[in-house]
Protein backbone atom coordinates (compact mmCIF):
# COMPACT_ATOMS: atom_id res chain seq x y z
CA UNK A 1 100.87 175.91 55.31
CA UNK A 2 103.59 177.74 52.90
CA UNK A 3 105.59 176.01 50.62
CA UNK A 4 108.82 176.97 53.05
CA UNK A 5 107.20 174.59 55.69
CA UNK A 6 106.08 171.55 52.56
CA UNK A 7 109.89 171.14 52.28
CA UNK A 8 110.82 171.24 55.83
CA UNK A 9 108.69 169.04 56.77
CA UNK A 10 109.63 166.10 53.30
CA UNK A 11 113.39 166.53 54.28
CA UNK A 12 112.76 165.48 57.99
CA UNK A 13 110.73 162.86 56.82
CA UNK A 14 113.05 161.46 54.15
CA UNK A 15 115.94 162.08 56.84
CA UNK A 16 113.97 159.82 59.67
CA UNK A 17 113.55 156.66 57.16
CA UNK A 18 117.13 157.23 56.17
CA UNK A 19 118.34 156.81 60.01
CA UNK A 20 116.00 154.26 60.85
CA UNK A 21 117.51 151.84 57.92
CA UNK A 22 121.36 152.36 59.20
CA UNK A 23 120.48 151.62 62.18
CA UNK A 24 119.23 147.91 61.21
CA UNK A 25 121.72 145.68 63.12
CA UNK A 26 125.24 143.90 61.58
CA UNK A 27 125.10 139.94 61.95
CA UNK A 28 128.21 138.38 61.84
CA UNK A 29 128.74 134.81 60.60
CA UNK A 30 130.22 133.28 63.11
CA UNK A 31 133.71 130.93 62.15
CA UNK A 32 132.73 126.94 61.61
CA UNK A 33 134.46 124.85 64.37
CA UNK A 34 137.05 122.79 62.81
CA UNK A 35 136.73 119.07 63.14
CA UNK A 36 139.51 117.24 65.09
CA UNK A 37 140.87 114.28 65.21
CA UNK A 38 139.40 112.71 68.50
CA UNK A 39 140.95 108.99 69.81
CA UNK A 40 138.48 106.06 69.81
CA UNK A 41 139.73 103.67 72.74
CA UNK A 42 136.51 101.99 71.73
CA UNK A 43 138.81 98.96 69.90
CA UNK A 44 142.19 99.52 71.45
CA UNK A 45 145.39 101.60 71.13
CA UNK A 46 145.83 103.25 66.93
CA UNK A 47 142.30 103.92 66.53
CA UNK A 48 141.02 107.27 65.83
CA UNK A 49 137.53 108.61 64.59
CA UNK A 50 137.14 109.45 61.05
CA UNK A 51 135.86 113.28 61.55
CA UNK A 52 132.39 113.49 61.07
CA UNK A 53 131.55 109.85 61.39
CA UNK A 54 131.37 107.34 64.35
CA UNK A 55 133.95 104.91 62.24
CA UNK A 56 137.17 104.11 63.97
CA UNK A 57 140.56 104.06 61.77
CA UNK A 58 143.64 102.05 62.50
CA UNK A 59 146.86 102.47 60.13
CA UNK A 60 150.18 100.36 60.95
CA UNK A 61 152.23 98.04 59.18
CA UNK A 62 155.94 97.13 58.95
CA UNK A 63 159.18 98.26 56.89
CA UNK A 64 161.64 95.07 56.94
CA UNK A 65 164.91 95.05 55.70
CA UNK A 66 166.45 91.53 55.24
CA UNK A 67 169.48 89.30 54.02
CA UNK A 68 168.86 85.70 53.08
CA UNK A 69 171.34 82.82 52.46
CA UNK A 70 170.80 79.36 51.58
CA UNK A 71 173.73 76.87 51.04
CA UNK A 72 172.44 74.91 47.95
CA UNK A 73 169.29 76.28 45.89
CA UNK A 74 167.99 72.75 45.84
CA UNK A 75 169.67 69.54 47.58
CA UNK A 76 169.57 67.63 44.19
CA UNK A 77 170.16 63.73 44.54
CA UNK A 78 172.79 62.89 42.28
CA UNK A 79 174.36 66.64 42.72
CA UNK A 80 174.40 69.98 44.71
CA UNK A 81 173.33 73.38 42.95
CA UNK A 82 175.22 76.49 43.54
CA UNK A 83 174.29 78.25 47.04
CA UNK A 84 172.11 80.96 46.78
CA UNK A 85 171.76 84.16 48.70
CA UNK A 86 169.00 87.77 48.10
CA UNK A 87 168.46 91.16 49.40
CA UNK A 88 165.46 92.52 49.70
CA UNK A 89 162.86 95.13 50.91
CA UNK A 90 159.62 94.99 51.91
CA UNK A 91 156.44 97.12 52.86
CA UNK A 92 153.17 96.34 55.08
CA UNK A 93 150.86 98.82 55.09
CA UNK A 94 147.52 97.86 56.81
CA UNK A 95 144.11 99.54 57.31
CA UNK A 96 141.26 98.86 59.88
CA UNK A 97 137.89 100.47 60.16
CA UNK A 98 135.41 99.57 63.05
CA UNK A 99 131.62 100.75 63.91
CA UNK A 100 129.46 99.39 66.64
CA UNK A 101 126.14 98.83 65.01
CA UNK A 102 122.91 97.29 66.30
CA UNK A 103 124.15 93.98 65.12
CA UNK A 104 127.56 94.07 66.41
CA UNK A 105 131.42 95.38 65.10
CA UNK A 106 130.94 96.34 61.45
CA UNK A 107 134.85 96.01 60.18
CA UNK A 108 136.50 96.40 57.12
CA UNK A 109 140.16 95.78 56.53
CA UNK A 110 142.86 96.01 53.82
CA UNK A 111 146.35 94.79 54.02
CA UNK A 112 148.96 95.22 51.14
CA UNK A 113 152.33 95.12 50.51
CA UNK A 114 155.36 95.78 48.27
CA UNK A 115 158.96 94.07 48.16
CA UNK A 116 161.95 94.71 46.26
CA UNK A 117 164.28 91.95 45.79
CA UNK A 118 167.71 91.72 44.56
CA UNK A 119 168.00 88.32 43.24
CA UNK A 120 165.90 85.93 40.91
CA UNK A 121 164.86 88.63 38.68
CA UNK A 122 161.69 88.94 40.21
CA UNK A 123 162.63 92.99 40.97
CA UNK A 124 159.80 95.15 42.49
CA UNK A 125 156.67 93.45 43.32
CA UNK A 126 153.20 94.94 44.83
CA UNK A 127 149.78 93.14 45.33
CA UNK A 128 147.21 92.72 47.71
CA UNK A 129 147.68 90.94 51.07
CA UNK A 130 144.69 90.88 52.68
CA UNK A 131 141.18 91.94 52.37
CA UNK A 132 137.93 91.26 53.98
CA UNK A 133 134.53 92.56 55.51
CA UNK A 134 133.27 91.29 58.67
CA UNK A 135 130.07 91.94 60.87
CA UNK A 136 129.58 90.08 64.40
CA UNK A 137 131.38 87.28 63.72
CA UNK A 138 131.00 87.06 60.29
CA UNK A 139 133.60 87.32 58.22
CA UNK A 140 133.85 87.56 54.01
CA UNK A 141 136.91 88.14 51.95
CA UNK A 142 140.46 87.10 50.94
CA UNK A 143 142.51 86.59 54.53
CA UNK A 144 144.48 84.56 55.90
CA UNK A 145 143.20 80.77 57.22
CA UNK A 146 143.80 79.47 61.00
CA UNK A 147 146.52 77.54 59.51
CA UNK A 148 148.83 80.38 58.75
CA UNK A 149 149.03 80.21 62.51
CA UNK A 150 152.36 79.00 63.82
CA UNK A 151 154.97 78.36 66.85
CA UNK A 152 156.76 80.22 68.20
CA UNK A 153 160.46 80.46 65.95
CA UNK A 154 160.55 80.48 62.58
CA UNK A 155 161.56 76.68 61.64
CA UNK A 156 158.09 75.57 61.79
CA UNK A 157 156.05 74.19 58.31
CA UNK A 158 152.92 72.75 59.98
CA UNK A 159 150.79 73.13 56.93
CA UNK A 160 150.39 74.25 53.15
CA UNK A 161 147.97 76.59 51.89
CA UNK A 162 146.85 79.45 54.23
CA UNK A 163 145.35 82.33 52.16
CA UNK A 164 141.96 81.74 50.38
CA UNK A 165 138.84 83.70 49.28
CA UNK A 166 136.45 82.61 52.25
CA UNK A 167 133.22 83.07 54.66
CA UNK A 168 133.72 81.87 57.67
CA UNK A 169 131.68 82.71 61.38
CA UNK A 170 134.14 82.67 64.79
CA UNK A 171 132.60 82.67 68.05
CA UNK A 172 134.71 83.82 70.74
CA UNK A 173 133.67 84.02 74.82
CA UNK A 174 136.03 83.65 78.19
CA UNK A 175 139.38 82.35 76.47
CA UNK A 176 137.27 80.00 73.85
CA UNK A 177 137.16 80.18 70.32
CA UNK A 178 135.74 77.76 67.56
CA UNK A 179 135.08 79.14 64.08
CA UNK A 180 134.09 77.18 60.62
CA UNK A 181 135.06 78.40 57.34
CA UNK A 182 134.25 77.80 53.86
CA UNK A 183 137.17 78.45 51.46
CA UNK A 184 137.55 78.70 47.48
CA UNK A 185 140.04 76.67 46.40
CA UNK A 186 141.86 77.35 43.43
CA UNK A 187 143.21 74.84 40.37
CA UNK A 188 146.99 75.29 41.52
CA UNK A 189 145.95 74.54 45.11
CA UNK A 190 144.07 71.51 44.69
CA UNK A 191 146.63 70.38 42.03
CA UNK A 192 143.93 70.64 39.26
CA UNK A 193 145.82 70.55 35.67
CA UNK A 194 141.93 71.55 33.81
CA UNK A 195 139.70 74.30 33.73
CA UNK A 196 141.61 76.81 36.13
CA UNK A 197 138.97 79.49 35.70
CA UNK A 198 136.56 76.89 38.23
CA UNK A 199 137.23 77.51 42.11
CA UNK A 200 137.08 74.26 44.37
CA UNK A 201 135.67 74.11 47.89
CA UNK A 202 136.95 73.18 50.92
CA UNK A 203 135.95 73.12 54.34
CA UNK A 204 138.37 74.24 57.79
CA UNK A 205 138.11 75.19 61.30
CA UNK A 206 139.22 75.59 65.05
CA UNK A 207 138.19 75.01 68.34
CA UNK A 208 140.23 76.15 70.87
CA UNK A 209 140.93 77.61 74.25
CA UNK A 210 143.41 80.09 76.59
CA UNK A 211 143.32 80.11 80.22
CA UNK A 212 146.36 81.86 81.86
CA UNK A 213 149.28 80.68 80.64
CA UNK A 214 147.97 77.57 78.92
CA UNK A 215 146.39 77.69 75.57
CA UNK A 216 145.22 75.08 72.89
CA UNK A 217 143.99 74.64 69.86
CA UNK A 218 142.76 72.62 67.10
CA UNK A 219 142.74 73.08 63.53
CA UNK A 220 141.35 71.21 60.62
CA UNK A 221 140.91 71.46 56.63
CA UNK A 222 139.10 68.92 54.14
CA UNK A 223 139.76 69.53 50.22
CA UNK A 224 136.48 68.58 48.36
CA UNK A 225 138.24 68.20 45.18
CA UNK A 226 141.49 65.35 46.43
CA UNK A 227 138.69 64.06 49.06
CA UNK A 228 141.21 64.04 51.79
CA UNK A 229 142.25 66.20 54.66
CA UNK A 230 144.61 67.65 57.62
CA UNK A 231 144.33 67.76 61.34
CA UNK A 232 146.40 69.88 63.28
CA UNK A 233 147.26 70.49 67.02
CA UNK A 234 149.19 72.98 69.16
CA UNK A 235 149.57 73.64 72.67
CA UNK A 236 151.25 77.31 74.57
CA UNK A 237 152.60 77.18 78.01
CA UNK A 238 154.14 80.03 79.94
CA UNK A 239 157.12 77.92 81.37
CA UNK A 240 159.82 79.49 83.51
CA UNK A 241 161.23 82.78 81.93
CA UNK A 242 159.81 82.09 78.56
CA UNK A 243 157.12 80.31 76.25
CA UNK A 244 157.23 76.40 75.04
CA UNK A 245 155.14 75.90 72.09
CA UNK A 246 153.99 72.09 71.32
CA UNK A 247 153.03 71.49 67.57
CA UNK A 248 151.91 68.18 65.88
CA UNK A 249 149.96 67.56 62.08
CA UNK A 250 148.81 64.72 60.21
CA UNK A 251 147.49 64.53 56.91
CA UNK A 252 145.00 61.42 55.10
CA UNK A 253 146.91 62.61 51.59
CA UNK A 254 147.70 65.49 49.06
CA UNK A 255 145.44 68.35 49.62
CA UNK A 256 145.21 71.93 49.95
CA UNK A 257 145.62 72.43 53.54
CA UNK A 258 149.20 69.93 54.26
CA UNK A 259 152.42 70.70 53.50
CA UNK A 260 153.33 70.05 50.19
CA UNK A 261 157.30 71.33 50.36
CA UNK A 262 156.26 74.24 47.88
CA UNK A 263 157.81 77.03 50.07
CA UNK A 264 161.09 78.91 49.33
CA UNK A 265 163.08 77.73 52.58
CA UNK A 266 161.92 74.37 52.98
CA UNK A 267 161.31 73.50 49.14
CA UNK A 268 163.32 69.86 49.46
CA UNK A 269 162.68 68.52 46.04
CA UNK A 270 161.05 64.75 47.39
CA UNK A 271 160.03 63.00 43.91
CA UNK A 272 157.27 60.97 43.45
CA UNK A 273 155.63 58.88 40.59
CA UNK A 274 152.96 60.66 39.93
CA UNK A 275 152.38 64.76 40.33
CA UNK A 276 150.86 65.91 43.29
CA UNK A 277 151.91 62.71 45.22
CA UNK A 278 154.33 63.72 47.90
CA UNK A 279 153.28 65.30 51.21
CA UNK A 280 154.08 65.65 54.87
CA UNK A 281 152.26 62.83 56.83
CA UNK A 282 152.81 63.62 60.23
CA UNK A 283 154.92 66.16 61.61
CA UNK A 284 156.12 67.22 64.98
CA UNK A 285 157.53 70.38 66.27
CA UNK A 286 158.67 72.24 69.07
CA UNK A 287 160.33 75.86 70.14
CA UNK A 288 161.07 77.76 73.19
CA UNK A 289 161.01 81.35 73.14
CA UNK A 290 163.52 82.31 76.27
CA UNK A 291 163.32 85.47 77.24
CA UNK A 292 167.00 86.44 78.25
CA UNK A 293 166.07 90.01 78.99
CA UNK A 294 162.57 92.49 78.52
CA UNK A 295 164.55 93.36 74.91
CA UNK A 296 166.21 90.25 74.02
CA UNK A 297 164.72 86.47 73.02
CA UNK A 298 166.29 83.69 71.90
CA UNK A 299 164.32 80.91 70.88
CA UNK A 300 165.61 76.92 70.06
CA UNK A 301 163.20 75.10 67.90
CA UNK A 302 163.01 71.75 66.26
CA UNK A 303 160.85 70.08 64.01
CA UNK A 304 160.60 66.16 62.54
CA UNK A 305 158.49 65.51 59.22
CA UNK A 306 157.76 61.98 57.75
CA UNK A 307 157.25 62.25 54.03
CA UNK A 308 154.79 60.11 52.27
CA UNK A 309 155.91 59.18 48.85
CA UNK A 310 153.96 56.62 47.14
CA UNK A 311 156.00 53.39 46.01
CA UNK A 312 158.64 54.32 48.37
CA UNK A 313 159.70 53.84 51.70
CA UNK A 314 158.73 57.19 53.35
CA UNK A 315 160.94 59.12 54.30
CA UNK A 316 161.60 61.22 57.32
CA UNK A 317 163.98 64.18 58.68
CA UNK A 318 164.86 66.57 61.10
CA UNK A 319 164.75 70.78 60.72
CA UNK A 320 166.86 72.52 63.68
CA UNK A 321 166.82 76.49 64.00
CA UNK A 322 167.56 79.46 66.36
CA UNK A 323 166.16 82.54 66.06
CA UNK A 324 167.90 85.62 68.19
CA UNK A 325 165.22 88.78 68.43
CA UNK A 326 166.50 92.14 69.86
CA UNK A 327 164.44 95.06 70.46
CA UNK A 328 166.31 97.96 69.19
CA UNK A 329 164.30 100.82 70.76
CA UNK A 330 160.44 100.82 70.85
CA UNK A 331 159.42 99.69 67.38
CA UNK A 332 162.70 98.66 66.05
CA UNK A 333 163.42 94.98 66.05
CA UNK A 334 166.65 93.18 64.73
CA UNK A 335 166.68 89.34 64.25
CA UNK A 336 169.09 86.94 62.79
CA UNK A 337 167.60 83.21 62.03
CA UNK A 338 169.61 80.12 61.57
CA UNK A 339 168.13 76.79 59.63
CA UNK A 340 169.46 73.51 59.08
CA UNK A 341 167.59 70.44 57.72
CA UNK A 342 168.98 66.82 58.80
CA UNK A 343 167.97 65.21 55.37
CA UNK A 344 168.06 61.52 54.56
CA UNK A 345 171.03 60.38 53.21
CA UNK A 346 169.86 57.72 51.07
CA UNK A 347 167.46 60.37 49.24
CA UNK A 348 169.40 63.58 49.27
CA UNK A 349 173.65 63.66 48.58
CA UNK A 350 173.78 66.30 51.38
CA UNK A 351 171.74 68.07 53.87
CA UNK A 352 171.36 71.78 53.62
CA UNK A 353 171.19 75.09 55.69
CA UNK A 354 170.34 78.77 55.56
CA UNK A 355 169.26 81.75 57.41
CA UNK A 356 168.33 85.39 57.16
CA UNK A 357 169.46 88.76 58.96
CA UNK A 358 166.22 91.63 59.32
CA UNK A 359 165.79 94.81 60.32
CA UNK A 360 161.75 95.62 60.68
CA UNK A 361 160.06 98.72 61.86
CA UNK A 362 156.92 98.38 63.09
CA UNK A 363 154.17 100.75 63.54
């Protein structure tokens, strides 16, 4: 072998390796498949799943609009204050997550809101509305009570406090539900003028049941701290071309759960001799939600409250209202509510009404 045919035969060599390593073959990364947003009729209409997960999400909420009037800011005894009247603005926004786990409906839900107000100084406002965890039928947070429950209408004032930091365990089966809760009371709830850094107790619950058109339930509330309580029934029934809504409450004295006259509407300013001494003692209500057409209700409603202030002859009055609901389009509601309270003469120098015009778009 010459050194001609040495060289050859290295540059075929060298040339072989060289095409067998371009010929190795190309892999291509294929594109990652984007991850959609799939509805989860799992829970209902609104839910979605949170990509990646097997958690539901719900978002809604509400964007009101509203004009309040009242003709005297409190019906004094002796005199009348000026009439009073506010603007405001105000935003729901709610959030709902859901996951079916081995023992039962894990859920977690937060609720807050924002309102803007035009009167009383009180400006912009934003804080917390709701909050709370619940598994099964358990259920752990800051929510509202069965007693924030009402008729139909907007006159009603069947109780007093309905928002507290609570556990409570509902069980629910073919149209019957009874539940127990134990809720923190706090110092300006239970009327407590001490230590306002310790929470009180207090004890509430329903049992009640829906069957067609009938429904009925019963609620009830014992403050540990005042040692006294509130029972309260009410009654649906699908009645001609709308909805009559029964209502009754009694309370054994001042506590936590019976109305205490501390809202803005219905704050009559009954005295008593001693703080924390004036509540409702019975009450009885009623409204009637007609439906005049599939967009438009009106519905009458009345209400009677005996007061019970100590020393004194109690005293007792009637609340009349109408409330007129249109359905604008699908999620646009307008309303206009009318109010006027029958108060004794012999305790207030006149009686006193109000009422409120809203726009609210719900989602």
């Amino acid at each position: 072998m010459n050194v001609k045919s040495l060289l050859l035969g290295s540059a075929a060599a060298v040339a072989a390796a060289s095409g067998a390593q371009a010929a190795d073959p190309v892999v291509v990364i294929e594109p990652v498949t984007a991850n959609y947003v799939e509805v989860c009729d799992t829970f209902g209409a609104g839910y979605f799943y949170i990509p990646g997960t097997e958690t539901c999400l719900d978002i809604g909420g509400y964007v009101r609009f509203q004009v309040s009037a009242l003709s005297k800011q409190s019906p004094m005894w002796a005199a009348s204050t000026p009439g009073t009247w506010d603007v405001f603005t105000k935003a729901q926004l709610d959030i709902a997550s859901k996951t079916e786990t081995e023992l039962g409906v894990l859920t977690g839900v937060i609720k807050m809101n924002a309102e803007a107000h035009s009167a009383g100084g009180s400006g912009t406002t934003f804080g917390l509305d709701q909050t709370y965890l619940a598994l099964g039928g358990f259920q752990a947070g800051y929510f509202q009570s069965y007693w924030d429950e009402g008729l139909v209408g907007e006159i009603d004032d069947l109780s007093g406090n309905t928002k507290f930091n609570s556990m409570r365990y509902v069980f629910t089966g073919d149209g019957f539900v009874a539940g127990l809760s134990l809720d923190a009371l706090t110092a300006s709830q239970v009327g407590y003028t001490g230590d306002p850094d310790l929470a009180r107790i207090g004890v509430s619950g329903r049992v009640g049941f829906q069957a067609g058109g009938i429904g009925f339930k019963v609620d009830g509330g014992y403050d540990t701290f005042n040692e006294d309580g509130s029972v309260r029934a009410m009654t649906t029934l699908a009645l001609g071309p709308g909805q009559l809504d029964l209502g009754a409450s009694w309370a054994s004295g001042w506590n936590a759960y019976a109305n205490t006259f501390d809202d803005w509407f219905d704050s009559y300013p009954f005295a008593g001799p001693l703080p924390n001494s004036v509540y409702a003692e019975w009450q009885l209500a009623a409204g009637y939600a007609l439906d005049v057409t599939d967009k438009f209700t009106i519905t009458p409603a009345i209400q009677w409250t005996s007061v019970n202030i100590p020393t004194a002859s109690n005293k007792s009055f009637y609340t009349f209202g109408a409330l007129f609901d249109y359905e604008i389009v699908d999620g646009l509601s307008a309303k206009v509510n009318f109010d006027y309270a029958d108060l004794p003469d012999s305790y207030f120098k006149d009686d006193t009404w109000g009422g409120w015009f809203r726009l609210q778009r719900d989602f």
